[in-house]
Structures are given as structure tokens and as C-alpha cells.
C-alpha atoms as a PDB file:
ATOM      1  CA  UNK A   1     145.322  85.699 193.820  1.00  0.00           C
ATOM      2  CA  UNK A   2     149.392  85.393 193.206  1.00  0.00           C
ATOM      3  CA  UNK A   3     150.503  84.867 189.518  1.00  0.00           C
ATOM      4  CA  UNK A   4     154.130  83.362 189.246  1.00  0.00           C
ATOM      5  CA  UNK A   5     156.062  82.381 186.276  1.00  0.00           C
ATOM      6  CA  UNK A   6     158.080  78.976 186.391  1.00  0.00           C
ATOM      7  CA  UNK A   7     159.998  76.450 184.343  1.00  0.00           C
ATOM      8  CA  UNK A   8     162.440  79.063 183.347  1.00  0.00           C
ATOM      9  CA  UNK A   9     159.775  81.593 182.509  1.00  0.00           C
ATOM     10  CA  UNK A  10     158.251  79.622 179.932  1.00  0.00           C
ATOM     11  CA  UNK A  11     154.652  79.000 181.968  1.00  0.00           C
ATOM     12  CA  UNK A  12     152.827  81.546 184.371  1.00  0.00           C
ATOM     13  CA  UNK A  13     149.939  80.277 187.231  1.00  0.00           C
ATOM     14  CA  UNK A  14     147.262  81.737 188.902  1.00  0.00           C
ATOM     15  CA  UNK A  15     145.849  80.235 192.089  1.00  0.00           C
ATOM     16  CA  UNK A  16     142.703  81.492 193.927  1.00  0.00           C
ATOM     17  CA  UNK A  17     139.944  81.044 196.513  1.00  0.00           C
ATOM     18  CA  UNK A  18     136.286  82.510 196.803  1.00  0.00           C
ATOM     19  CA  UNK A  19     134.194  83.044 199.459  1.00  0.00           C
ATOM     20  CA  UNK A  20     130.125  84.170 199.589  1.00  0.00           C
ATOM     21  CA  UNK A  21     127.374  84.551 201.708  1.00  0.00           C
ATOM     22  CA  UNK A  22     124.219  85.947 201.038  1.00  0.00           C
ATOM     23  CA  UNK A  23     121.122  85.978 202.994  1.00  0.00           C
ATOM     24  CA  UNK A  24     117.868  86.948 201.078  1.00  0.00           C
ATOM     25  CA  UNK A  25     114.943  87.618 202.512  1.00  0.00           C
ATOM     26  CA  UNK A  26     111.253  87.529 200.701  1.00  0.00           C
ATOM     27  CA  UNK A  27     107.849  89.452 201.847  1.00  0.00           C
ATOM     28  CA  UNK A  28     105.130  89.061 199.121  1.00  0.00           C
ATOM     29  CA  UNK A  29     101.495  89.985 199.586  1.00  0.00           C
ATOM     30  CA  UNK A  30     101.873  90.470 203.145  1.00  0.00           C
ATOM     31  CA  UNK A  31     101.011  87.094 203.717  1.00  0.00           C
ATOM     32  CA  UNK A  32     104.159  85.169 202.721  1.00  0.00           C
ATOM     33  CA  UNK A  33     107.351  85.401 204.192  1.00  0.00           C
ATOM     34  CA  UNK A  34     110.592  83.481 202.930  1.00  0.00           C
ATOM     35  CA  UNK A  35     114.400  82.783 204.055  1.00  0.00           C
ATOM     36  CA  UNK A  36     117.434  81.580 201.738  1.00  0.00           C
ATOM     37  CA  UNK A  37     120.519  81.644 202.644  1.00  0.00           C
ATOM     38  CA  UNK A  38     123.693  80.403 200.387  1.00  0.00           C
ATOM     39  CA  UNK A  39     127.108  79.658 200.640  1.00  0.00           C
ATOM     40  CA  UNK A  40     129.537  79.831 198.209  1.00  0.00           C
ATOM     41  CA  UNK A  41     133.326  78.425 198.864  1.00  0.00           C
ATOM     42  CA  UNK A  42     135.615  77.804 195.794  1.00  0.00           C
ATOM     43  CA  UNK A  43     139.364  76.943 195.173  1.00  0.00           C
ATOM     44  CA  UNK A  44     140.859  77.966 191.410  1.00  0.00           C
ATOM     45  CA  UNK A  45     143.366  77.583 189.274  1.00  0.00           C
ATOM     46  CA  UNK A  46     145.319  78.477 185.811  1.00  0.00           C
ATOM     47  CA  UNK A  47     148.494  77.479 184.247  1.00  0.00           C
ATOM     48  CA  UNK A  48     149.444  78.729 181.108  1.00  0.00           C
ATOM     49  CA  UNK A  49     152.530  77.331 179.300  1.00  0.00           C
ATOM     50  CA  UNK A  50     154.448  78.578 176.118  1.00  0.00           C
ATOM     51  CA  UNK A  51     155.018  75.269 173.683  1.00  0.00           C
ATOM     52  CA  UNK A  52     157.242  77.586 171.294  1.00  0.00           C
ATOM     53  CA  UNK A  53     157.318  81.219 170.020  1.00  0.00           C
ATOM     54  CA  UNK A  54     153.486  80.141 168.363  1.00  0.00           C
ATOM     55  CA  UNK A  55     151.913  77.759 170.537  1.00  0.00           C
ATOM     56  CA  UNK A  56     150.732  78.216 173.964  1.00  0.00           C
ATOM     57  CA  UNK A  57     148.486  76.034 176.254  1.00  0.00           C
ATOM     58  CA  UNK A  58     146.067  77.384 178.905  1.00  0.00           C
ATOM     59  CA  UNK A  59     144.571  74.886 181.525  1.00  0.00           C
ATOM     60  CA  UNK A  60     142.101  75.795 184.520  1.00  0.00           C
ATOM     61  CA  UNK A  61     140.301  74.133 187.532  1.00  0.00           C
ATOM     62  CA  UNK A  62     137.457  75.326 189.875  1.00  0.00           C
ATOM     63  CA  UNK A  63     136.137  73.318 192.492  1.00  0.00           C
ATOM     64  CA  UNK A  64     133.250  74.946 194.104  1.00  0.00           C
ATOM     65  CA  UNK A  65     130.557  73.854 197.494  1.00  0.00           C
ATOM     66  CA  UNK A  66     127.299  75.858 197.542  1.00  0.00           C
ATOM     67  CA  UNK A  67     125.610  75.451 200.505  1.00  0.00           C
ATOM     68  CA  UNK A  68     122.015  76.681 200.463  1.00  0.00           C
ATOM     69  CA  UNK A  69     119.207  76.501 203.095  1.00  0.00           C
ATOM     70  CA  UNK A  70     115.016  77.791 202.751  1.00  0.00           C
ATOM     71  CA  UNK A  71     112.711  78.057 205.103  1.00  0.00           C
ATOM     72  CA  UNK A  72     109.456  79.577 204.741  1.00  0.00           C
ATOM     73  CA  UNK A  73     105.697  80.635 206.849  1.00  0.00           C
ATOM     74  CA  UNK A  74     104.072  77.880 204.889  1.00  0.00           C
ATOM     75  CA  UNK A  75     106.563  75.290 206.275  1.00  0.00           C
ATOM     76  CA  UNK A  76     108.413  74.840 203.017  1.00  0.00           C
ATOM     77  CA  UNK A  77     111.939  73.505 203.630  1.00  0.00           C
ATOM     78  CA  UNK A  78     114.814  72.549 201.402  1.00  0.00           C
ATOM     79  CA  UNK A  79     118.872  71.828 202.792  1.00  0.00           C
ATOM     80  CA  UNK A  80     120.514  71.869 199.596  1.00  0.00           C
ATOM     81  CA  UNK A  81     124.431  70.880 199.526  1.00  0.00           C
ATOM     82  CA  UNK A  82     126.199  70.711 196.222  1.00  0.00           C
ATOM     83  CA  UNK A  83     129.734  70.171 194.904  1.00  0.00           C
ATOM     84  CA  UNK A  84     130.657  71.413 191.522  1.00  0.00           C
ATOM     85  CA  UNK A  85     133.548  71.842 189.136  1.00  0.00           C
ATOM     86  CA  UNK A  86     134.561  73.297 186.300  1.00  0.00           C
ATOM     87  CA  UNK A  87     137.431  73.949 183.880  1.00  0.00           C
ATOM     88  CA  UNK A  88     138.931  74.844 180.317  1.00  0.00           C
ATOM     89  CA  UNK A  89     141.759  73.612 178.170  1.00  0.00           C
ATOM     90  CA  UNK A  90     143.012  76.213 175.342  1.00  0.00           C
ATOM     91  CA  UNK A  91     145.681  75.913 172.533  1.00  0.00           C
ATOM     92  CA  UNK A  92     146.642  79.844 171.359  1.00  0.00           C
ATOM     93  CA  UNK A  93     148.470  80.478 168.286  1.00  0.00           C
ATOM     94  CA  UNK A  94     149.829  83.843 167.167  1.00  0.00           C
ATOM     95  CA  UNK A  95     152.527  84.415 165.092  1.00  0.00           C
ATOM     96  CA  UNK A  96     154.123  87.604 165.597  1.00  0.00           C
ATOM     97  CA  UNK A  97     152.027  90.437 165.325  1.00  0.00           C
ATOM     98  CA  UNK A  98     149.403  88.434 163.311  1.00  0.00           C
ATOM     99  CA  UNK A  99     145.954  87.892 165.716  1.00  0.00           C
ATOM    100  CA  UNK A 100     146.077  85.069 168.305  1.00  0.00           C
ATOM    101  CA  UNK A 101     143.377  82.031 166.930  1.00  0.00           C
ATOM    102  CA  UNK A 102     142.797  79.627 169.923  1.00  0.00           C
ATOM    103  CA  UNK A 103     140.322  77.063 170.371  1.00  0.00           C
ATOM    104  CA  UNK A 104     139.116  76.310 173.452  1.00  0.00           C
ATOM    105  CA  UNK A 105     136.995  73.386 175.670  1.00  0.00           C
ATOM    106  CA  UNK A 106     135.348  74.297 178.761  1.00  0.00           C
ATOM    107  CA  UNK A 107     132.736  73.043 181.153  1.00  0.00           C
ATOM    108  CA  UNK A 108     130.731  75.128 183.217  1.00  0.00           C
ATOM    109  CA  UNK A 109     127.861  74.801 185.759  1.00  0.00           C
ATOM    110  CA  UNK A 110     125.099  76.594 187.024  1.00  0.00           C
ATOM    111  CA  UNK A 111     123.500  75.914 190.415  1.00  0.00           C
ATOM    112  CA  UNK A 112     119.682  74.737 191.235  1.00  0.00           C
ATOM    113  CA  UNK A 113     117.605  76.389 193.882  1.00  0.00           C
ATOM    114  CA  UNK A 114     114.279  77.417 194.852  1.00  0.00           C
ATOM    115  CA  UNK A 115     110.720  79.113 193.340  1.00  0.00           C
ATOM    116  CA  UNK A 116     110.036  81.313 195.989  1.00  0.00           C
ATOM    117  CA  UNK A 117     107.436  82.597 193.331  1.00  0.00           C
ATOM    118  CA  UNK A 118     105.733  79.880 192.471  1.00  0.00           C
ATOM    119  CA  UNK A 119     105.324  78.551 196.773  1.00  0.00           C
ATOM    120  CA  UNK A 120     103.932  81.785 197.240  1.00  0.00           C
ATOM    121  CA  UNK A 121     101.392  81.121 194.666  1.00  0.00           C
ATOM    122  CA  UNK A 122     100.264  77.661 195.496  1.00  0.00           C
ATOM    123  CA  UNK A 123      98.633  78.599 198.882  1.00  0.00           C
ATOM    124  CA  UNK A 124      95.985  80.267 196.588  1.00  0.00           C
ATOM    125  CA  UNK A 125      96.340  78.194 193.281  1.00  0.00           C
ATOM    126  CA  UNK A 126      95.427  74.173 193.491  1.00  0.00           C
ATOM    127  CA  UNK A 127      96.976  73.713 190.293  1.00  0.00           C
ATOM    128  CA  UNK A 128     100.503  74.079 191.187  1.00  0.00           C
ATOM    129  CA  UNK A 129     102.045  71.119 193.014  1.00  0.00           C
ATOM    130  CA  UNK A 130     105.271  70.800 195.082  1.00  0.00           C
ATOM    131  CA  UNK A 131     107.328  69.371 192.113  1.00  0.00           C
ATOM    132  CA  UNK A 132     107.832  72.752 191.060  1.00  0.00           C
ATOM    133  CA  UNK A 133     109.437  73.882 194.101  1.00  0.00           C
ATOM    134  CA  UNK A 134     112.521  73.550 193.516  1.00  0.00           C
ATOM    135  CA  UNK A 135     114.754  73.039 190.163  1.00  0.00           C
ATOM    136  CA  UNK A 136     118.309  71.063 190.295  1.00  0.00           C
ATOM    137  CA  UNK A 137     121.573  72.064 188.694  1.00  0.00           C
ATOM    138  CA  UNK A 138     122.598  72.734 185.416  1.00  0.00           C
ATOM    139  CA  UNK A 139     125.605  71.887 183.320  1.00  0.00           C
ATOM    140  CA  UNK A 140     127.241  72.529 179.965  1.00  0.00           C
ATOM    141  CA  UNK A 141     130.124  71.341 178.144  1.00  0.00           C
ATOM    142  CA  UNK A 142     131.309  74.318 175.391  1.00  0.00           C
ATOM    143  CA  UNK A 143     133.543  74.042 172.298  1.00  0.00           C
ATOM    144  CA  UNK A 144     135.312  77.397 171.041  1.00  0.00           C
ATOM    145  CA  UNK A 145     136.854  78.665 167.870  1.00  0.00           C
ATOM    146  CA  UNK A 146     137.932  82.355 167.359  1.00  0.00           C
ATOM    147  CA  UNK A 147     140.505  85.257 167.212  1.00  0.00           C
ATOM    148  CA  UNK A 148     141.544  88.513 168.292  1.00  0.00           C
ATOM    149  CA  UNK A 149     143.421  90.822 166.685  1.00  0.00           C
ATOM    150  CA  UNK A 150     144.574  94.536 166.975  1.00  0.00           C
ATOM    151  CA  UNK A 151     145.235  96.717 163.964  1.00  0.00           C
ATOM    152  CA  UNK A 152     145.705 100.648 163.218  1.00  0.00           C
ATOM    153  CA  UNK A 153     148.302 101.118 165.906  1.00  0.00           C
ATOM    154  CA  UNK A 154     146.246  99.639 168.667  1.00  0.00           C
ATOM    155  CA  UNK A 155     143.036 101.779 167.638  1.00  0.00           C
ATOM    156  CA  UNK A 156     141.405  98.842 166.430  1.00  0.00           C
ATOM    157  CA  UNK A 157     140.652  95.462 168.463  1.00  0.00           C
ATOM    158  CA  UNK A 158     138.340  93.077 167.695  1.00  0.00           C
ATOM    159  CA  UNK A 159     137.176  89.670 168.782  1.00  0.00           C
ATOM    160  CA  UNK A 160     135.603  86.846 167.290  1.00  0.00           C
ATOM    161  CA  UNK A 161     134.226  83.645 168.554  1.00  0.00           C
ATOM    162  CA  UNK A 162     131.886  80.459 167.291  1.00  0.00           C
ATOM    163  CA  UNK A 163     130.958  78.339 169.899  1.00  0.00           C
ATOM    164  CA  UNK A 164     129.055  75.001 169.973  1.00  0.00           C
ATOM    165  CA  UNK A 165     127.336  74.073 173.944  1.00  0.00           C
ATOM    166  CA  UNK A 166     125.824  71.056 175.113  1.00  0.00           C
ATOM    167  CA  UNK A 167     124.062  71.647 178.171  1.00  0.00           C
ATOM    168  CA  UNK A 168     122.167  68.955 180.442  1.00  0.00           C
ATOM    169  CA  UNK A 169     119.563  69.452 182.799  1.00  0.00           C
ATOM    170  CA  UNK A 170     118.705  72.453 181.307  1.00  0.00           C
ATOM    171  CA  UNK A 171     117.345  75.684 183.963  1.00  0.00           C
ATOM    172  CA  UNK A 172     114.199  76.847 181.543  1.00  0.00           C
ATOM    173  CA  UNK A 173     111.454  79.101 182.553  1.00  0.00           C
ATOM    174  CA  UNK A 174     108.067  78.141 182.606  1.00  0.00           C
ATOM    175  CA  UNK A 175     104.571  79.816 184.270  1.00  0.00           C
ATOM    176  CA  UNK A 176     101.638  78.555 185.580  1.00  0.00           C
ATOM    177  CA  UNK A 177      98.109  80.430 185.157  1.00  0.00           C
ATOM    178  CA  UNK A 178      96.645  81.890 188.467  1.00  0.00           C
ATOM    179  CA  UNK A 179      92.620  81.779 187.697  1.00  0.00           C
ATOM    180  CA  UNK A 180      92.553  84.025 190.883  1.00  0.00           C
ATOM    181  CA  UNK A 181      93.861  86.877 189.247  1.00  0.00           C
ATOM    182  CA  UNK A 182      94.305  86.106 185.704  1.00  0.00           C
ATOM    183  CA  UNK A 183      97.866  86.231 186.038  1.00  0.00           C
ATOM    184  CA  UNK A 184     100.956  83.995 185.387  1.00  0.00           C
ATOM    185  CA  UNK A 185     103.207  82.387 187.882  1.00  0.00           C
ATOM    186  CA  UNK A 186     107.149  82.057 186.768  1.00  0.00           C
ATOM    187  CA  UNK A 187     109.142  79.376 187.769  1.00  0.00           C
ATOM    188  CA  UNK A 188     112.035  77.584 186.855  1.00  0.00           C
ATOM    189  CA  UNK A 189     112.485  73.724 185.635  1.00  0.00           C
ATOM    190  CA  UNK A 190     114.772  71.491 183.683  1.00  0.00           C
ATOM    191  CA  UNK A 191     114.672  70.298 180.645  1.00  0.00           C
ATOM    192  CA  UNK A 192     116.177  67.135 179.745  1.00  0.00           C
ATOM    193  CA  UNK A 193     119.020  68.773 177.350  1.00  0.00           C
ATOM    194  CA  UNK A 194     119.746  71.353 175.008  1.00  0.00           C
ATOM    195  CA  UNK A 195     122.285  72.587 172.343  1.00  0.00           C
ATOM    196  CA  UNK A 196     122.928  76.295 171.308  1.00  0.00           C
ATOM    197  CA  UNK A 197     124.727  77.095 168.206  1.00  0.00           C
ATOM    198  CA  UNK A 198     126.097  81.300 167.933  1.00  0.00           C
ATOM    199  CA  UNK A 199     128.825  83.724 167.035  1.00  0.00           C
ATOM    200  CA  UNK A 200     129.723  86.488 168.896  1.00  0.00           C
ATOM    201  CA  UNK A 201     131.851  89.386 167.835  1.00  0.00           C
ATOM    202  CA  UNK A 202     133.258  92.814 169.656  1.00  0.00           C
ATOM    203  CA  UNK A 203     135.360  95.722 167.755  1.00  0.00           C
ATOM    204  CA  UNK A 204     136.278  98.847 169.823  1.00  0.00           C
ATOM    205  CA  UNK A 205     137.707 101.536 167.409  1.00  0.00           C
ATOM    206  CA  UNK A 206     138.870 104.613 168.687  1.00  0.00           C
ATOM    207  CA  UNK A 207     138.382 107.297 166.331  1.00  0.00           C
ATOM    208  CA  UNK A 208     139.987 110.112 167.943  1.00  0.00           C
ATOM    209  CA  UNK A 209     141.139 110.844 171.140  1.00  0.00           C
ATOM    210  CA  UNK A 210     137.812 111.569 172.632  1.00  0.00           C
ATOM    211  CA  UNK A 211     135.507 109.268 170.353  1.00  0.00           C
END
């Protein structure tokens, strides 16, 4: 993951690959016996340019393949290949030692997969059907105000952000009753769409030099 600075030091870059693997395996019950295996392979990047002494624009890119396979004893199977991507445009602005405000755009994603749960549960419970077997992927678009400033020599920092997210296909949890032992089945499904609203804020002040 090199960082470099070009056009006469005025814009830095990152560039960046990712690699994963992960093989899970599932034993519930004694009686059920599962296999996923992923793949994860991704490609990134960041450039980050300097308009003046105030402004500054950060861009990024991710381009990502999962590859994910599931087998199962109850002959369950599901060859899942995906392509995502994702990215962010930001405009900074600090002026001199006053705290940097930036605003910020960025879509994100978050893969679908299998209820290893809920399979497991339909060999005893009728009610559950195989359109719960598996849920697809998820996606959000996310709009970004906020600052972050250090004061007190450095002994202060804090952060503050308001964000606005519109997400589609939402990943939402659900559960199914299980009349055999009067429990609940989780699972995930999608929803349609949502929107979340929030602030979020972080100070770190050290006190002395041990507090």
C-alpha cells in the first residue's frame, strides 16, 4: 500500500489490493452439518489533492469480487458470485489552525449470504420455507457534514459528524417461531429500503499525563 505525492507535491495517492479466504464450518445439534467458504479479492484507491492553502479534495475507489460457495447434509446448495464497488468524494476546508469542516459522499455495500440458522431449523419446523435461505446484498449511499478540531495544545480533539444514508435492499433481522421447542429462529432478509438519520461525536482529553 505505497502513498506518493505528485503534481509538484500538491496531491498524495494511495493504491491497494486485498485478499481473503475464509472457510467456516457449522455442527449444530449433532445432526446438521454445514460448509461456506468465501472469497474476498479487492483493488483500492485514494487521491487527495490540495485546491489552495483551504481547500482540499479527497476521491476513492474500491472494486471488490466475493466469491462464496455452501454446501450442506440436507443438500442445501448456493454458488454465489458478486461484484461490488464503492467510493467517496470529500471537499476539506481548514484555515490555519482553525478545525478542518469537510463534507463528504460515499457509497458503500454490504454482501448477501446464507441462514445457516434458519436451514438447520426447517428440517424440524414446516413453517419455514426455502425463501429464507438465503438474503442478497445490501447497499447505501451516505451524505456527511462535520469537523474536527484540536485545542489545549493538542490535549483536546474532538470530532463531529451528521450524516444522512439511504440504503436499498436493506439486510434486517427477522425470526421464525419453532413450536418444537418454543423457541425463535433468526434469520436475515431485505427490506425494500431504508433511511437513517444520526450524529456522532468523539472528544479524547488528556488530563494529565497518565489520565
Amino acid at each position: 500500500q505505497p502513498e506518493h505525492n505528485i503534481f509538484y507535491g500538491r496531491s498524495s495517492w494511495v493504491l491497494g489490493v486485498y485478499l481473503r479466504n475464509e472457510d467456516e464450518d457449522l455442527v449444530r445439534n449433532d445432526s446438521f452439518r454445514s460448509q461456506f467458504k468465501t472469497g474476498n479479492y479487492a483493488t483500492y484507491g485514494q487521491l487527495k489533492t490540495a485546491l489552495n492553502e483551504e481547500f482540499s479534495v479527497v476521491t476513492g475507489l474500491r472494486f471488490e469480487q466475493r466469491n462464496a460457495d455452501y454446501t450442506d447434509n440436507l443438500t442445501v446448495e448456493s454458488d454465489n458470485d458478486e461484484d461490488f464497488w464503492g467510493g467517496n468524494i470529500t471537499l476539506e476546508y481548514q484555515h490555519a489552525d482553525m478545525p478542518l469542516v469537510y463534507g463528504t459522499i460515499s457509497r458503500g455495500y454490504k454482501a448477501g449470504g446464507v441462514n445457516g440458522q434458519i436451514i438447520s431449523a426447517a428440517a424440524s419446523n414446516p413453517d419455514i420455507s426455502s425463501d429464507v435461505f438465503e438474503f442478497e446484498s445490501e447497499h447505501m449511499i451516505n451524505y456527511e457534514l462535520g469537523l474536527k478540531g484540536a485545542w489545549l495544545d493538542n490535549r483536546l480533539q474532538a470530532q463531529f459528524a451528521a450524516f444522512y444514508q439511504d440504503r436499498s435492499n436493506v439486510q434486517a433481522k427477522q425470526s421464525i417461531f419453532d413450536p418444537n421447542d418454543f423457541s425463535f429462529d433468526d434469520y436475515l432478509a431485505n427490506a425494500a429500503g431504508g433511511k437513517t438519520t444520526g450524529m456522532e461525536m468523539e472528544l479524547n482529553f488528556l488530563a494529565t499525563d497518565v489520565l
